[in-house]
C-alpha atoms as a PDB file:
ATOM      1  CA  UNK A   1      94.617  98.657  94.254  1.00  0.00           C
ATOM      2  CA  UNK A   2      95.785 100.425  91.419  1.00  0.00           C
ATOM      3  CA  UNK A   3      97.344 103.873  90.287  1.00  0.00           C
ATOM      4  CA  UNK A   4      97.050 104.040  86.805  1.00  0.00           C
ATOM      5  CA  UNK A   5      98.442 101.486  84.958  1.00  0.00           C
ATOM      6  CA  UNK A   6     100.398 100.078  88.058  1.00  0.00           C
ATOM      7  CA  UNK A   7      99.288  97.515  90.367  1.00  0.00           C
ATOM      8  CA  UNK A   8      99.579  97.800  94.062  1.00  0.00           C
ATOM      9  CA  UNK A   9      99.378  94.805  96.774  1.00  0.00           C
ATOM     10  CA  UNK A  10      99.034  95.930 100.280  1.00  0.00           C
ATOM     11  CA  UNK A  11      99.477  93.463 102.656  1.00  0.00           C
ATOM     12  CA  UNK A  12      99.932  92.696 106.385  1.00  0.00           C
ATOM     13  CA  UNK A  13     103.491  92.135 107.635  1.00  0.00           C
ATOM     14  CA  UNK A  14     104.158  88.844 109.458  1.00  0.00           C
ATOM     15  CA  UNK A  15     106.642  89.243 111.679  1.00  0.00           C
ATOM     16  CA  UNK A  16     106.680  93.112 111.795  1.00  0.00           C
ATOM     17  CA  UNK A  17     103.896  95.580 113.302  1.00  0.00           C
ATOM     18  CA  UNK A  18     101.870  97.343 110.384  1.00  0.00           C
ATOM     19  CA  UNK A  19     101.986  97.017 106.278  1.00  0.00           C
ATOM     20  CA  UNK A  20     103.968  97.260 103.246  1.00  0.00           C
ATOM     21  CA  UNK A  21     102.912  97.701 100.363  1.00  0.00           C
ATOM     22  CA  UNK A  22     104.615  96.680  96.334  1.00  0.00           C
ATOM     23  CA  UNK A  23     104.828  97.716  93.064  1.00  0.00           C
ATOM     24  CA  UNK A  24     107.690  97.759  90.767  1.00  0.00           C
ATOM     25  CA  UNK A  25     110.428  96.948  93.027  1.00  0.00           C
ATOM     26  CA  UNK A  26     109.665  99.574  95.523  1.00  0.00           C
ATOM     27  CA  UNK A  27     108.170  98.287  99.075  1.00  0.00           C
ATOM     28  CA  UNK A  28     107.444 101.037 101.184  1.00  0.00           C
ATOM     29  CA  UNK A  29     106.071 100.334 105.172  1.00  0.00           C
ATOM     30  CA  UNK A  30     103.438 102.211 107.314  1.00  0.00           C
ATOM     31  CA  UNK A  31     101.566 101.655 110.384  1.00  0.00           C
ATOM     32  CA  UNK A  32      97.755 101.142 108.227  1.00  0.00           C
ATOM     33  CA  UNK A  33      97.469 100.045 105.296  1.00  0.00           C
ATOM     34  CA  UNK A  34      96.204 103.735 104.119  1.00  0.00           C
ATOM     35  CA  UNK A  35      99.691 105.099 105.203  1.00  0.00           C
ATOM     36  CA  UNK A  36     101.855 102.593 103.264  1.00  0.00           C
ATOM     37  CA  UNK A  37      99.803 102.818  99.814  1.00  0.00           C
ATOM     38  CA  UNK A  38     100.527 106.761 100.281  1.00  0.00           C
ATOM     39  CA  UNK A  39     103.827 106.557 101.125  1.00  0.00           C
ATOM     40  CA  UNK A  40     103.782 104.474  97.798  1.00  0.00           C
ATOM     41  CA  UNK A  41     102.270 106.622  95.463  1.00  0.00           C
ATOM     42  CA  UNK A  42     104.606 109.628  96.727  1.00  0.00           C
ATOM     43  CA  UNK A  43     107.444 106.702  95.905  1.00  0.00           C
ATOM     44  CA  UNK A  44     106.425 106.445  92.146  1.00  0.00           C
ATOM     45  CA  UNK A  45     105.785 110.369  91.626  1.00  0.00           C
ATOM     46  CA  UNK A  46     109.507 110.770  92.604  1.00  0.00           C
ATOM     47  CA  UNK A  47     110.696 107.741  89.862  1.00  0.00           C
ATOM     48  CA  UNK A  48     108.478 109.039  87.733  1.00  0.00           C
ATOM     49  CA  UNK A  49     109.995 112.703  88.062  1.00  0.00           C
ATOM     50  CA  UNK A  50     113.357 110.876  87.998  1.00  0.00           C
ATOM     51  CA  UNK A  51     112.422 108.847  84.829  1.00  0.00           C
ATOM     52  CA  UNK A  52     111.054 112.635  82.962  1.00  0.00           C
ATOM     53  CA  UNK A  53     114.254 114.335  83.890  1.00  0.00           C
ATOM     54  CA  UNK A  54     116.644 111.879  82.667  1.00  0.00           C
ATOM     55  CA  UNK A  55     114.637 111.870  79.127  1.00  0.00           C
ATOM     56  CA  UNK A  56     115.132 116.076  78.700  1.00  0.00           C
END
């Protein structure tokens, strides 16, 4: 999957119940694979709002 520029892998955890997904050294977890991509993309809106703010 991908969100702009970035890359996203979702995968199934092994030896957990649900999904994780990556993409630049965040890993977030959810129950379905739609959960953990969104938890992601809220996860790189706040490092990109972090990123912005430390520019200004």
């Amino acid at each position: 999957m991908k969100i702009g520029k970035k890359t996203i892998k979702v995968f199934k955890m092994k030896n957990r119940k649900g999904f994780a997904a990556i993409c630049c050294d965040h890993l977030t977890e959810g129950r379905t694979a739609g959960q953990a991509l969104a938890r992601m993309e809220k996860a790189l809106l706040r490092t990109d709002r972090k990123k912005k703010a430390k520019k200004t």
